[in-house]
C-alpha atoms as a PDB file:
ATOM      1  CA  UNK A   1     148.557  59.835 202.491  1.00  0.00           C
ATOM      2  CA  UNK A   2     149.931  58.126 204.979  1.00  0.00           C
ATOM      3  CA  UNK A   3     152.908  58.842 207.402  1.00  0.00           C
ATOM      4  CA  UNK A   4     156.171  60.168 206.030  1.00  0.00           C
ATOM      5  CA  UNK A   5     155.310  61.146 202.734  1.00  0.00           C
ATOM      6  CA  UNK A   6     156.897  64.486 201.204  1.00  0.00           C
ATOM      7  CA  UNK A   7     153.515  65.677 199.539  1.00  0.00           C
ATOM      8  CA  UNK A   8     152.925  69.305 197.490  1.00  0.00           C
ATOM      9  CA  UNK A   9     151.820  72.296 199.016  1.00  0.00           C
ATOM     10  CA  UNK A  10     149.687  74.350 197.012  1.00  0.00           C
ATOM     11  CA  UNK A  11     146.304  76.657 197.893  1.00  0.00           C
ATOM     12  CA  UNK A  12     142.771  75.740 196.423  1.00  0.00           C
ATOM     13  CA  UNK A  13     143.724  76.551 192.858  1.00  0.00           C
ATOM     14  CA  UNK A  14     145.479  72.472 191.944  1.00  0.00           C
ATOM     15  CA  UNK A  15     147.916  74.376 189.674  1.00  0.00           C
ATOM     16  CA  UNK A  16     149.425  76.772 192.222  1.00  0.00           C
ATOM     17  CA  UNK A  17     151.999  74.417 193.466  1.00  0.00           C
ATOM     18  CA  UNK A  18     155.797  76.517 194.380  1.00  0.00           C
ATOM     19  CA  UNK A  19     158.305  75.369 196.620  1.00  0.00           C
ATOM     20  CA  UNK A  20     156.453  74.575 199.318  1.00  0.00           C
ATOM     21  CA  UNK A  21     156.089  71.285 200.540  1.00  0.00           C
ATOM     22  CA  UNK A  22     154.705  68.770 204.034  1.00  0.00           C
ATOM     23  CA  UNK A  23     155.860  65.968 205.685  1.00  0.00           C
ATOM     24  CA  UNK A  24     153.024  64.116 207.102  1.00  0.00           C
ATOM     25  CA  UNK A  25     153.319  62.770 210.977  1.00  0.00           C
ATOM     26  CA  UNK A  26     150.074  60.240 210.701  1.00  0.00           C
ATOM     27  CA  UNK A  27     147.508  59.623 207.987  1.00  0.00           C
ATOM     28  CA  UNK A  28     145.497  61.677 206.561  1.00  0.00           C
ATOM     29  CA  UNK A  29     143.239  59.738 203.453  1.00  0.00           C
ATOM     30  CA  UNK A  30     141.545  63.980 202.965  1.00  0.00           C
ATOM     31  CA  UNK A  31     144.508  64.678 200.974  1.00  0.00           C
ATOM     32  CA  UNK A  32     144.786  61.523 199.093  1.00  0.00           C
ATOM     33  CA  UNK A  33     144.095  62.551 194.997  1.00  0.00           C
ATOM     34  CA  UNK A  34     144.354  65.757 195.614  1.00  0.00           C
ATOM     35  CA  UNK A  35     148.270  66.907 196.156  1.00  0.00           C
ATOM     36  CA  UNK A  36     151.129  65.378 194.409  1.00  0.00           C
ATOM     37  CA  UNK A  37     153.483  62.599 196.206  1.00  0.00           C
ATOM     38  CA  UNK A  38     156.716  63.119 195.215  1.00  0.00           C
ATOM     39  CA  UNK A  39     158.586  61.105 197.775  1.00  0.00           C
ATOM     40  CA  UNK A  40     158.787  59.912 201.016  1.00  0.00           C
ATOM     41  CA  UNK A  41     160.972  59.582 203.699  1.00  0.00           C
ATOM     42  CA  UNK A  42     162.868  56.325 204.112  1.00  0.00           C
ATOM     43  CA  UNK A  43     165.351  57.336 207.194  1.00  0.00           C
ATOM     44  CA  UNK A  44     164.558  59.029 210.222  1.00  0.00           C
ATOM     45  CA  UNK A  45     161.176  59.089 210.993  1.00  0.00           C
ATOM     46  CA  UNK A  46     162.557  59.807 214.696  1.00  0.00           C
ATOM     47  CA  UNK A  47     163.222  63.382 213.671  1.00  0.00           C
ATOM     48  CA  UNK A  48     159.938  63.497 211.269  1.00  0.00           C
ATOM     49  CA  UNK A  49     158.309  62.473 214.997  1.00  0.00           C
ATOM     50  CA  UNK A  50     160.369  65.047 216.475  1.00  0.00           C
ATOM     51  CA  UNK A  51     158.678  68.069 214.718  1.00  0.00           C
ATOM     52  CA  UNK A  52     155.294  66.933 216.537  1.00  0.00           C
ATOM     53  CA  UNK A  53     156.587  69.025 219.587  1.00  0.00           C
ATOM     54  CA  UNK A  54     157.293  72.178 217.861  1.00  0.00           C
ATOM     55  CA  UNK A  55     155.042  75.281 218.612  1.00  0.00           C
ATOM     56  CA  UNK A  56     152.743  76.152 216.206  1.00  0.00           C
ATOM     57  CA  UNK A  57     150.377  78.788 214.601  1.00  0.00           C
ATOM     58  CA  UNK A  58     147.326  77.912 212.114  1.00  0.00           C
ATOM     59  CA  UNK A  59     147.055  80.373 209.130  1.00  0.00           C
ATOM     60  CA  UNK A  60     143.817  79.462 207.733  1.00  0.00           C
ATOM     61  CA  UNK A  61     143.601  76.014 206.909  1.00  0.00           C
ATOM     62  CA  UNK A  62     147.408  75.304 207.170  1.00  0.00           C
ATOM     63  CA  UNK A  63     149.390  74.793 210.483  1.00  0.00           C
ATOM     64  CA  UNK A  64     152.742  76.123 210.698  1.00  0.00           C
ATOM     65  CA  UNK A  65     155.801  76.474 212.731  1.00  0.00           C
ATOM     66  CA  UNK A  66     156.617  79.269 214.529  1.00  0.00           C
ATOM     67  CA  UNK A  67     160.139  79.278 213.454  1.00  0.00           C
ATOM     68  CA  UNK A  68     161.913  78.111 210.268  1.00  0.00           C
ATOM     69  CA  UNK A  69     162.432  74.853 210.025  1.00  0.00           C
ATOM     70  CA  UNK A  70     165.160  74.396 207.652  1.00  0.00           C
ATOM     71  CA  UNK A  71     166.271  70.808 206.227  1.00  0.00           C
ATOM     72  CA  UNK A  72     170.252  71.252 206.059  1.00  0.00           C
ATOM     73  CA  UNK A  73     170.753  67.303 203.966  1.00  0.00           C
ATOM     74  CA  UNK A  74     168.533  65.309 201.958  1.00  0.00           C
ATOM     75  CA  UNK A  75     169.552  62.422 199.367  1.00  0.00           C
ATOM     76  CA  UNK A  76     167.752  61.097 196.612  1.00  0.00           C
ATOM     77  CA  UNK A  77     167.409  57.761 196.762  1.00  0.00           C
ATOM     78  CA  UNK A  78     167.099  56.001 193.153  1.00  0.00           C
ATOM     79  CA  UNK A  79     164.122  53.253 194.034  1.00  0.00           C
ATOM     80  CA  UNK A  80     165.801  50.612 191.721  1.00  0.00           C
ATOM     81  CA  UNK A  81     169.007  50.880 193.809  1.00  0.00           C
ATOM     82  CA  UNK A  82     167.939  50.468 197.444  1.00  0.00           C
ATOM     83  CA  UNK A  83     166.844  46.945 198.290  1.00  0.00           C
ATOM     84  CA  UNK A  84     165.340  46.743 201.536  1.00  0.00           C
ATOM     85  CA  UNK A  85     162.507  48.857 200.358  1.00  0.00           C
END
């Protein structure tokens, strides 16, 4: 994992995957093999970087926000049709 990938949340059990979901801000090799990369972000890494400065409160293992952070656009990207990848 490296930074700006949207990666799987789950808890220790590897099939307990939902709807959540991170956004990593540097790397982090830990997670590599063991949550599913299912895209990454191409645009706007400024706002990714952003999120760095938000307060937050650890639950466990996982760090949070301490408000919703809600993503109001995304667009999926087909690989085969962007060329400056």
């Amino acid at each position: 994992h490296v930074k700006g990938p949207l990666s799987m949340g789950r808890m220790a059990d590897p099939d307990s995957g939902g709807s959540s979901f991170s956004m990593l801000l540097g790397k982090a090799p830990h997670l590599d093999h063991q949550y599913t990369v299912f895209g990454r972000i191409l645009e706007g890494l400024d706002v990714l970087e952003s999120l760095e400065h938000v307060e937050t409160t650890r639950q466990g293992i996982f760090v949070m926000p301490k408000e919703r952070i809600e993503i109001s656009t995304a667009i999926v990207v087909d690989k085969d049709a962007r060329t400056e990848l």
